[in-house]
N, C-alpha and C. Protein backbone atom coordinates (compact mmCIF):
# COMPACT_ATOMS: atom_id res chain seq x y z
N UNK A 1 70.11 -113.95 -50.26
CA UNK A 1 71.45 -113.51 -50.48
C UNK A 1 72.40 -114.37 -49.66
N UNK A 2 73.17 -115.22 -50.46
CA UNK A 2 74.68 -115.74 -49.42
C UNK A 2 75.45 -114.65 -49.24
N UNK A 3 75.79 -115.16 -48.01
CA UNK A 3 77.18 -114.12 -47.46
C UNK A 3 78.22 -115.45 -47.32
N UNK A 4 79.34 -114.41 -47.48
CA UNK A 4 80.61 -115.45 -47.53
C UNK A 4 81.38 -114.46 -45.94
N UNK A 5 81.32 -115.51 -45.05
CA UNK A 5 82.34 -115.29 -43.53
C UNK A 5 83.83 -115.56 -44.37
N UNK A 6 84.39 -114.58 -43.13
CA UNK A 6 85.77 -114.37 -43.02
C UNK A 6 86.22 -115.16 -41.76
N UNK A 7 87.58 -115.78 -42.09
CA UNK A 7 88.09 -115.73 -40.35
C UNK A 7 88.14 -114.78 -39.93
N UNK A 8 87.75 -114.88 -38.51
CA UNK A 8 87.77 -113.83 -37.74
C UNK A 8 89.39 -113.60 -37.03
N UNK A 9 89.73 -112.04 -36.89
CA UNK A 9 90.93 -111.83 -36.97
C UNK A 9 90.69 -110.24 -35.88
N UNK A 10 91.67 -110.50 -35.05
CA UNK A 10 91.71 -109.57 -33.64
C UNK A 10 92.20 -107.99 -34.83
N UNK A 11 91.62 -107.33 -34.24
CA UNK A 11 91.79 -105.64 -34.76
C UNK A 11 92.22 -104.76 -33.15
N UNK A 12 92.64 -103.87 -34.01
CA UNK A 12 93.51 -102.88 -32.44
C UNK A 12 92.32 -102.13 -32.19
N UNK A 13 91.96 -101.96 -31.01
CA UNK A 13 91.10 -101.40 -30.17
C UNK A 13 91.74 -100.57 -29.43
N UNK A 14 91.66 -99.17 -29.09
CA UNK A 14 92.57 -98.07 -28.60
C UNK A 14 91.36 -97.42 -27.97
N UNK A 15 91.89 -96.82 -26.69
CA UNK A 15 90.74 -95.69 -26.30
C UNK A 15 91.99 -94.24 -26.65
N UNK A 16 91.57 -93.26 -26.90
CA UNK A 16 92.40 -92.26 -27.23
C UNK A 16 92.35 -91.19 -26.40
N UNK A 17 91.35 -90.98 -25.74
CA UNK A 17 91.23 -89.67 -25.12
C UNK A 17 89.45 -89.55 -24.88
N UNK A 18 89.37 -88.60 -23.38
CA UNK A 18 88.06 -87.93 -22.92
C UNK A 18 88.50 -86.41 -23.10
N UNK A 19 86.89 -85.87 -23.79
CA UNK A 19 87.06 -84.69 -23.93
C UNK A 19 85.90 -84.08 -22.88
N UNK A 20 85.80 -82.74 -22.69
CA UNK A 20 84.50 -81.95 -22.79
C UNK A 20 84.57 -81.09 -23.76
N UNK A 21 83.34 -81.38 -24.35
CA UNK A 21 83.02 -80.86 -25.85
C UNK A 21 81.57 -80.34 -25.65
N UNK A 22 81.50 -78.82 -25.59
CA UNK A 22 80.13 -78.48 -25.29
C UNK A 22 79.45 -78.49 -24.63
N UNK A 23 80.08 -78.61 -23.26
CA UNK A 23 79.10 -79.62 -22.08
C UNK A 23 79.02 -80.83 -22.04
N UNK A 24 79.52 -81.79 -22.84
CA UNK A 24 79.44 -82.61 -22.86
C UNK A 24 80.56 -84.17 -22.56
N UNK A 25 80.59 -84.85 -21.91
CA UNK A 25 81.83 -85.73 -21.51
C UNK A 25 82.03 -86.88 -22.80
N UNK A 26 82.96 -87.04 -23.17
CA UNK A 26 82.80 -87.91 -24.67
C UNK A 26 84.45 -88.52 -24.45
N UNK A 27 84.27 -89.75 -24.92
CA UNK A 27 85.38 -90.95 -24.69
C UNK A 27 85.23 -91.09 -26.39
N UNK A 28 86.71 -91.53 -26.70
CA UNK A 28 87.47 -91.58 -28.22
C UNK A 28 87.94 -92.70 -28.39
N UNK A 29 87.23 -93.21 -29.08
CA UNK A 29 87.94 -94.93 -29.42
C UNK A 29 88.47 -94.94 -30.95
N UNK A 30 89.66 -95.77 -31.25
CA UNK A 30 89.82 -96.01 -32.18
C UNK A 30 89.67 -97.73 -32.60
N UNK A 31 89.78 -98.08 -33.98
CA UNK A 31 89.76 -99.38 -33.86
C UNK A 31 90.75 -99.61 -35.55
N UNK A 32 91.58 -100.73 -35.28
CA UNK A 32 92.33 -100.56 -36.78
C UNK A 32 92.56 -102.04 -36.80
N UNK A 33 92.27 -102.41 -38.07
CA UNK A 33 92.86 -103.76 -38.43
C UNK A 33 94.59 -103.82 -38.86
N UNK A 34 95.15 -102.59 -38.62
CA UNK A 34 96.52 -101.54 -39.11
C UNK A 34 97.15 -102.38 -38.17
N UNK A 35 98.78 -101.95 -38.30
CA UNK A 35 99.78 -101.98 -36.83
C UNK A 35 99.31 -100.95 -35.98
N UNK A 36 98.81 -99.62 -36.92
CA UNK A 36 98.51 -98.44 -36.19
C UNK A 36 97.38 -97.76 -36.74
N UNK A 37 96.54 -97.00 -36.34
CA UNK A 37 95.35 -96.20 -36.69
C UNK A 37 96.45 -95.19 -37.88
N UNK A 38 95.68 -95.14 -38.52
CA UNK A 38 96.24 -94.37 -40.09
C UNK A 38 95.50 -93.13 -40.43
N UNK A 39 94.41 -92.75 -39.84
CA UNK A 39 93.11 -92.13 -40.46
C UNK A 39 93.33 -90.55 -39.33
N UNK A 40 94.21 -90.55 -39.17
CA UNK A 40 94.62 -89.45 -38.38
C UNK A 40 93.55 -87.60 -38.75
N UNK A 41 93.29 -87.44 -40.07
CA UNK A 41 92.85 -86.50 -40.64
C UNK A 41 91.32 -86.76 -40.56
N UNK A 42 90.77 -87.87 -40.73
CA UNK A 42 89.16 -88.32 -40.47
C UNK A 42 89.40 -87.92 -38.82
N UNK A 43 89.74 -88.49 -38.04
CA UNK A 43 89.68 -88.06 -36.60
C UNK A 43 89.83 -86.77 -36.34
N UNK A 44 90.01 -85.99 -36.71
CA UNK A 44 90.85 -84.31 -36.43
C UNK A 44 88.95 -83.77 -36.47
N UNK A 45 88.68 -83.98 -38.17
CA UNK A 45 87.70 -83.32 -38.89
C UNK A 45 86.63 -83.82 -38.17
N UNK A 46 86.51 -85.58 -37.75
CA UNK A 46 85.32 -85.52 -37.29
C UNK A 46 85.51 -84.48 -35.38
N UNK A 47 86.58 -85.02 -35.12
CA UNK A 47 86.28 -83.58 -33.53
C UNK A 47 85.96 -82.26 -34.11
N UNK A 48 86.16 -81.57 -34.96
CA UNK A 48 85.83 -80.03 -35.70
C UNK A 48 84.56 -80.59 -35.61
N UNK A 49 83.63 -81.44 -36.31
CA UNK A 49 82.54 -81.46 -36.71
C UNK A 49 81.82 -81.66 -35.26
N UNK A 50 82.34 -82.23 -34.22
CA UNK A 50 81.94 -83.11 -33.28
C UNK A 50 80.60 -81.92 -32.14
N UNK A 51 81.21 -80.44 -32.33
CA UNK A 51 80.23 -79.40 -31.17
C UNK A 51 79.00 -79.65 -32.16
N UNK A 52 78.74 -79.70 -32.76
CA UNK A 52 77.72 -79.48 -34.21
C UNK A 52 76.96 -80.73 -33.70
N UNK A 53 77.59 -82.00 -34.16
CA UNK A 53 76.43 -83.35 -34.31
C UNK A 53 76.09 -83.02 -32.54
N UNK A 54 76.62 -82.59 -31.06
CA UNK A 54 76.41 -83.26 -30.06
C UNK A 54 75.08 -82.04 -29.95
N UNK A 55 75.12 -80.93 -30.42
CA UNK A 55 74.36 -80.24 -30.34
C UNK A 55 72.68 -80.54 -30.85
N UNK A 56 73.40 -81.09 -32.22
CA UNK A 56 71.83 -82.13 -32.95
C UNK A 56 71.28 -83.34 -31.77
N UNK A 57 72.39 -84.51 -31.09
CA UNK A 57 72.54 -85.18 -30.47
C UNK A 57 71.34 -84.72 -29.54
N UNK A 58 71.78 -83.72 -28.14
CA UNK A 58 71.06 -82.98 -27.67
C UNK A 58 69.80 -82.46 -27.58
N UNK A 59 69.07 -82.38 -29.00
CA UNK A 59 67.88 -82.00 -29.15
C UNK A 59 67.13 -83.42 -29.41
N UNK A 60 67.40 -84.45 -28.98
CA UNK A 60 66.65 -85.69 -28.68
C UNK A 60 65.23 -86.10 -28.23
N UNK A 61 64.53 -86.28 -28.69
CA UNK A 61 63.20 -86.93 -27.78
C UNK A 61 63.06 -87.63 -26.49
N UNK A 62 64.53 -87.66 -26.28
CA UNK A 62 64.55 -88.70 -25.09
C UNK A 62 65.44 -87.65 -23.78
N UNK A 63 65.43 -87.94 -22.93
CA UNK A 63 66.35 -87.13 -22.61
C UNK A 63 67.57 -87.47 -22.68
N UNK A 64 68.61 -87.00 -22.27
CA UNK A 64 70.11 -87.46 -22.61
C UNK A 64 70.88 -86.50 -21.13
N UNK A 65 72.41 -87.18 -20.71
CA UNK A 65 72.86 -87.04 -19.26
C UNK A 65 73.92 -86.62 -20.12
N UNK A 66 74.24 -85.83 -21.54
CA UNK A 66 75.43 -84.97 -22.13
C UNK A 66 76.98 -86.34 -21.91
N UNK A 67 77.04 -87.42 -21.83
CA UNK A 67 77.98 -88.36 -22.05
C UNK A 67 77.92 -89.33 -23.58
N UNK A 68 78.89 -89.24 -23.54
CA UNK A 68 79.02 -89.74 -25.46
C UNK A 68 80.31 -90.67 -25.04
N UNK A 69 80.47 -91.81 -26.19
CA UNK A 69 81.51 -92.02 -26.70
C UNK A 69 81.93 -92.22 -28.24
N UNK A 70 82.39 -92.20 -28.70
CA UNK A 70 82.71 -92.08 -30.07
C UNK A 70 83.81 -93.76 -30.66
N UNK A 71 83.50 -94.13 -31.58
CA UNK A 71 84.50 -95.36 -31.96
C UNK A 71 84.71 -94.56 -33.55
N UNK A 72 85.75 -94.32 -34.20
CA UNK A 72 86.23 -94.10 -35.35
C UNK A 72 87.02 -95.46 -35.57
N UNK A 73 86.28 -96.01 -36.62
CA UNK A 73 86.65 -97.45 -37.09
C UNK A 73 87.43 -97.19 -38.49
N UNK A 74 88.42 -97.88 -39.02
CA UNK A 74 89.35 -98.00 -40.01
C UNK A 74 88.69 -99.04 -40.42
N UNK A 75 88.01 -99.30 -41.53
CA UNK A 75 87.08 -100.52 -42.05
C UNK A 75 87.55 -100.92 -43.88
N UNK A 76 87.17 -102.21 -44.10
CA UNK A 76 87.08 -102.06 -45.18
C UNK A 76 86.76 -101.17 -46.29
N UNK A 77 85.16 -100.22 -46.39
CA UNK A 77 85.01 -99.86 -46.79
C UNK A 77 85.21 -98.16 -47.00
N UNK A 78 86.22 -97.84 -45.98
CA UNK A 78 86.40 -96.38 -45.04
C UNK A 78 86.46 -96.76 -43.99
N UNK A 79 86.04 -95.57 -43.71
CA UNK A 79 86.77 -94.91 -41.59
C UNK A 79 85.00 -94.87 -41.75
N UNK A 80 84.09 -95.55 -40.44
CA UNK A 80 82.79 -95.55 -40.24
C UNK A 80 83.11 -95.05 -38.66
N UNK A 81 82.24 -93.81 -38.35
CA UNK A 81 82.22 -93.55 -37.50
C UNK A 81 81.04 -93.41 -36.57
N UNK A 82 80.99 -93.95 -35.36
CA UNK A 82 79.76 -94.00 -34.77
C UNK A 82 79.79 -92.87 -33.61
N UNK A 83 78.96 -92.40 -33.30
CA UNK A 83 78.89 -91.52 -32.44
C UNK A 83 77.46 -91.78 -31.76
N UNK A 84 77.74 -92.38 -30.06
CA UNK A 84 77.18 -92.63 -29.46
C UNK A 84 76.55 -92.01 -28.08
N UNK A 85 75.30 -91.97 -27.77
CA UNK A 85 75.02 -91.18 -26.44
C UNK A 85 74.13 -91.78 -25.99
N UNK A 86 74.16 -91.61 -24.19
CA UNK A 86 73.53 -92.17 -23.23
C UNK A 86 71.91 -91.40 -23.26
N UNK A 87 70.81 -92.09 -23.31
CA UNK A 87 69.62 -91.60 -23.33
C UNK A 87 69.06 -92.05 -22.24
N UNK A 88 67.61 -91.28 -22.17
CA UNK A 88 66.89 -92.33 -20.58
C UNK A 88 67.65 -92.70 -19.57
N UNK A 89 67.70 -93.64 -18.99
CA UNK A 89 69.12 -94.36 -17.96
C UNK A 89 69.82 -94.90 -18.74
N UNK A 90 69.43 -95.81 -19.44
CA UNK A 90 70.08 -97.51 -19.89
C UNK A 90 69.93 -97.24 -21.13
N UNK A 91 69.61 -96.30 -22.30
CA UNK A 91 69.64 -96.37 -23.21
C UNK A 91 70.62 -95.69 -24.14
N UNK A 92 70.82 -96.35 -25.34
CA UNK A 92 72.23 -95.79 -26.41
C UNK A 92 71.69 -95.44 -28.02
N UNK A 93 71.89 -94.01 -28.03
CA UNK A 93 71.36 -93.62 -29.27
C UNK A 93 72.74 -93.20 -30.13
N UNK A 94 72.31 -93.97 -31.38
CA UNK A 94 73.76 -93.67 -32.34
C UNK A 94 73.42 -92.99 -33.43
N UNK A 95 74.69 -92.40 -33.96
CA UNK A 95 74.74 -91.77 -35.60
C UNK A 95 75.53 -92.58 -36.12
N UNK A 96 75.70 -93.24 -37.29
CA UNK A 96 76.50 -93.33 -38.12
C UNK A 96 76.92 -92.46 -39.02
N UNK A 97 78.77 -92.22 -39.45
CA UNK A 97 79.14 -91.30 -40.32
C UNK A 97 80.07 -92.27 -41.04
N UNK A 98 80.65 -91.72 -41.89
CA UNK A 98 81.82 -92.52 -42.90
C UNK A 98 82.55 -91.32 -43.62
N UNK A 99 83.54 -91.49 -44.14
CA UNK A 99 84.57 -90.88 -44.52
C UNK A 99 85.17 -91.92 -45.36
N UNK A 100 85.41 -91.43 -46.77
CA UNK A 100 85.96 -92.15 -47.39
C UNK A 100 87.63 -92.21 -47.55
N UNK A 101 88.54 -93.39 -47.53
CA UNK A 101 89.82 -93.28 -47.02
C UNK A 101 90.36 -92.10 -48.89
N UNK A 102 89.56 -92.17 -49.78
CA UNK A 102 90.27 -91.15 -50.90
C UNK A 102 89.78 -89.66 -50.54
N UNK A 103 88.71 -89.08 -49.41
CA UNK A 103 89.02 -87.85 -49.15
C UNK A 103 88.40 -88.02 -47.44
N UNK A 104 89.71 -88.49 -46.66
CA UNK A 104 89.86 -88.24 -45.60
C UNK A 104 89.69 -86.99 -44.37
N UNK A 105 89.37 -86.26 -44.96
CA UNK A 105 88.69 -85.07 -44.24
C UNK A 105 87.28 -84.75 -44.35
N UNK A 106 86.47 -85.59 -45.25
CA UNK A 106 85.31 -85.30 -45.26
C UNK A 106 84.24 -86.39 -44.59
N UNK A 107 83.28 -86.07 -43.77
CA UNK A 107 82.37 -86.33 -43.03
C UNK A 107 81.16 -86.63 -43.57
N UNK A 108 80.94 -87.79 -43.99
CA UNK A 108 79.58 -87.81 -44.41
C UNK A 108 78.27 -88.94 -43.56
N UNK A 109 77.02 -88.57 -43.53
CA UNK A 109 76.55 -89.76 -43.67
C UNK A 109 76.57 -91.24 -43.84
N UNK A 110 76.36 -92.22 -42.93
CA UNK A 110 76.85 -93.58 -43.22
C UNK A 110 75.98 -93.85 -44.57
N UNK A 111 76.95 -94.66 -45.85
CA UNK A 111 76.36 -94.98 -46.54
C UNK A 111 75.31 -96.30 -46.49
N UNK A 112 74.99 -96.52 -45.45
CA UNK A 112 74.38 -97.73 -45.18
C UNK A 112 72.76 -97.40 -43.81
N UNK A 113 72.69 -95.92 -44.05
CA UNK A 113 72.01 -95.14 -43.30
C UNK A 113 70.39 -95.90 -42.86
N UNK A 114 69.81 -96.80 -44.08
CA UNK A 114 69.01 -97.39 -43.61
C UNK A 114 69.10 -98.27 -42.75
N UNK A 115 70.43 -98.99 -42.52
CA UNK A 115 70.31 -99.59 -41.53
C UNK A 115 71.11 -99.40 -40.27
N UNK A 116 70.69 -99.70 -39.03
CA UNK A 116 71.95 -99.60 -38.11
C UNK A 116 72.87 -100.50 -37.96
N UNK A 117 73.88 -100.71 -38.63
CA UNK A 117 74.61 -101.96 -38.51
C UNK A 117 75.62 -101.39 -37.61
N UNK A 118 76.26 -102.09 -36.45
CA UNK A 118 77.45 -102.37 -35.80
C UNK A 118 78.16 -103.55 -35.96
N UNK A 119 79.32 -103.63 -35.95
CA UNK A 119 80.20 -104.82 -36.10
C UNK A 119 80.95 -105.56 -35.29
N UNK A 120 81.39 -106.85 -35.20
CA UNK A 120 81.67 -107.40 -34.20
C UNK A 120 82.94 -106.48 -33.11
N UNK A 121 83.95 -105.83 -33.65
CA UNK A 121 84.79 -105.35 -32.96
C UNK A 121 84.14 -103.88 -32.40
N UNK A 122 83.29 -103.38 -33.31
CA UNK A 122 82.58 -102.02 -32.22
C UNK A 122 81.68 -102.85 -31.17
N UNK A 123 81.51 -103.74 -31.47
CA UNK A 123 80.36 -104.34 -30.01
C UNK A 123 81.59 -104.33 -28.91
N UNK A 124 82.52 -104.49 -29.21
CA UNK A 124 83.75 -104.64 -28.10
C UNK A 124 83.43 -103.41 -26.72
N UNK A 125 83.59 -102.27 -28.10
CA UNK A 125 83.70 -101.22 -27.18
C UNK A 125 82.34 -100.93 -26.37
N UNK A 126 81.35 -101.13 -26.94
CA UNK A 126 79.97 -101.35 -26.59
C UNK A 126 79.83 -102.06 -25.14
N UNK A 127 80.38 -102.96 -25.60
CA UNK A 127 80.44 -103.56 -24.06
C UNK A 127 80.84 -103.61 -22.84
N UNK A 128 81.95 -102.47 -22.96
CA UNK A 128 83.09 -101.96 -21.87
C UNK A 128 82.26 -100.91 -21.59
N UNK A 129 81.52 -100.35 -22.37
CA UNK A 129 81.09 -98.90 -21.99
C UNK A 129 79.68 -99.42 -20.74
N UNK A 130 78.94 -100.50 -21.49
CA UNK A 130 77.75 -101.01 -20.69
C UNK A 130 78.23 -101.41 -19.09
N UNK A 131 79.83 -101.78 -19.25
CA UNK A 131 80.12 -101.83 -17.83
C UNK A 131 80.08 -100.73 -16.91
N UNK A 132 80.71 -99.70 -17.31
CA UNK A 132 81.35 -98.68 -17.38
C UNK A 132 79.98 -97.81 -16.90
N UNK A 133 78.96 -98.08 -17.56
CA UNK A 133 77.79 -96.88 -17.72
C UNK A 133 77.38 -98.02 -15.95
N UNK A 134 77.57 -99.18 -16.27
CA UNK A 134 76.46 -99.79 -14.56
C UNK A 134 76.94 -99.54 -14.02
N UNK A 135 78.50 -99.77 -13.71
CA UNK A 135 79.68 -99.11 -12.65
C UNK A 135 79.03 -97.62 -11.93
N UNK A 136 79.48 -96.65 -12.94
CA UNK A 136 79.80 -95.66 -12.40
C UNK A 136 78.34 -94.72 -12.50
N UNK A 137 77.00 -94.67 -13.36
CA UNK A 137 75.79 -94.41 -13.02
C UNK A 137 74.73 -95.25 -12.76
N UNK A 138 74.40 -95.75 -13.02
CA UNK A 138 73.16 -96.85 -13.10
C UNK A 138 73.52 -97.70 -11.38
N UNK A 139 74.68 -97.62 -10.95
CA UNK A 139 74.43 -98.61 -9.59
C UNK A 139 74.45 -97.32 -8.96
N UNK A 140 74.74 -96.34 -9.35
CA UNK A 140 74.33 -94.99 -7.68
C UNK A 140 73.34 -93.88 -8.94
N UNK A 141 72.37 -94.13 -8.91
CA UNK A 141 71.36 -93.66 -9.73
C UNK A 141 71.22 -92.14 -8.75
N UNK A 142 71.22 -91.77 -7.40
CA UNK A 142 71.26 -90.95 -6.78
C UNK A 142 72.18 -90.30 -6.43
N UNK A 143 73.32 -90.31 -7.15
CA UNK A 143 74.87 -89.30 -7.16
C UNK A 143 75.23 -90.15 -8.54
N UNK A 144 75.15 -90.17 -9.90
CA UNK A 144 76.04 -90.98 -10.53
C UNK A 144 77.43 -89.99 -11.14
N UNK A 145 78.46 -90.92 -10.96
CA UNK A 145 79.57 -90.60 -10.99
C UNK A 145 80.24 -90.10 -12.37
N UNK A 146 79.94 -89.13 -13.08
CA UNK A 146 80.31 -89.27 -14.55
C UNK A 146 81.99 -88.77 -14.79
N UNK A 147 82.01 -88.30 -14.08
CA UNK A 147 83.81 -88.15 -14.38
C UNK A 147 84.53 -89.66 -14.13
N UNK A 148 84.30 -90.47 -13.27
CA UNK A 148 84.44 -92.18 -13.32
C UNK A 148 84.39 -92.79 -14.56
N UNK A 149 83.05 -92.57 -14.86
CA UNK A 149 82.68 -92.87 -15.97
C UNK A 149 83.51 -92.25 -17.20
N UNK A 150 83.81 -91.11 -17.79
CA UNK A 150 85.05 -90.56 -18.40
C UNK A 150 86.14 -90.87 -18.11
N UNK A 151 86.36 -91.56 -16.88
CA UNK A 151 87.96 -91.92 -16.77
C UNK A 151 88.07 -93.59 -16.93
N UNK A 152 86.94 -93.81 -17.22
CA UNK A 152 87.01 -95.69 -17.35
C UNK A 152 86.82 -96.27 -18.91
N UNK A 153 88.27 -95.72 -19.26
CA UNK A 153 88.12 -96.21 -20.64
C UNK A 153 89.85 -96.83 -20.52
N UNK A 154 89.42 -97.97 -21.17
CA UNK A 154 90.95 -98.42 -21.11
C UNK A 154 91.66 -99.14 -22.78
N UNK A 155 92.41 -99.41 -22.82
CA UNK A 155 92.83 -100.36 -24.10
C UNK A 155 92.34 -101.19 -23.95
N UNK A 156 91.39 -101.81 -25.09
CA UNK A 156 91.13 -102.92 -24.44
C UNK A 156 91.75 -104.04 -25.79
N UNK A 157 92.13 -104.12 -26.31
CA UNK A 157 93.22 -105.05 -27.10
C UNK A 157 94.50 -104.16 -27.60
């Protein structure tokens, strides 16, 4: 299969907000190729949905330290939403969801479920968080700091 590349072209990267949701500490990213995030109604529905998946989240094979962050992406194909959590020490277990931009309130399954794809601008956030996670747990493994960690989210474009 050829693939045909695009220029690559800067997208808005927003952190929006830390919640506790269930016990749980969770950072809100947005990302828009927009002037502005548009998908306002996908974001609402996926937080309604959000006690539900962290609860599935939760019942993990691995263990998990109840910290999430979330990226709701404005994409070509829809709003793809990833919902991410800290497992083991160092490890990141994701869901993919999607929402299609013709019924914006609904939550579904990524249509691309067999695979895990991430994309160059969610690796962004990916990577702030990997700081973020050595910063504030992983370098004091014997007190780690998770409200630090919830408060170290910044704009990052």
């Amino acid at each position: 299969m050829k693939t045909t590349l695009e220029k690559y072209e800067t997208r808005r990267i927003a952190f929006r907000e830390s919640r506790q949701i269930s016990g749980w500490g969770v950072k809100l990213y947005t990302i828009t190729k927009r002037d502005s995030f548009q998908s306002e109604l996908t974001y609402s529905s996926f937080l309604a949905a959000l006690p539900e998946l962290l609860k599935q989240a939760g019942n993990s094979d691995l263990p998990t330290h109840k910290q999430a962050f979330v990226i709701v992406h404005e994409a070509r194909e829809g709003v793809l939403i990833l919902l991410n959590w800290w497992t083991g020490g160092e490890m990141v277990e994701t869901e993919i969801y999607f929402s299609d931009y013709d019924n914006p309130a609904t939550i579904l399954p990524s249509p691309f479920a067999d695979k895990a794809l991430v994309c160059i601008w969610e690796i962004e956030v990916f990577a702030h968080e990997r700081k973020a996670w050595i910063t504030h747990v992983l370098s004091r493994p014997e007190n780690p700091d998770f409200q630090s960690y919830l408060e170290d989210a910044k704009i990052l474009q």
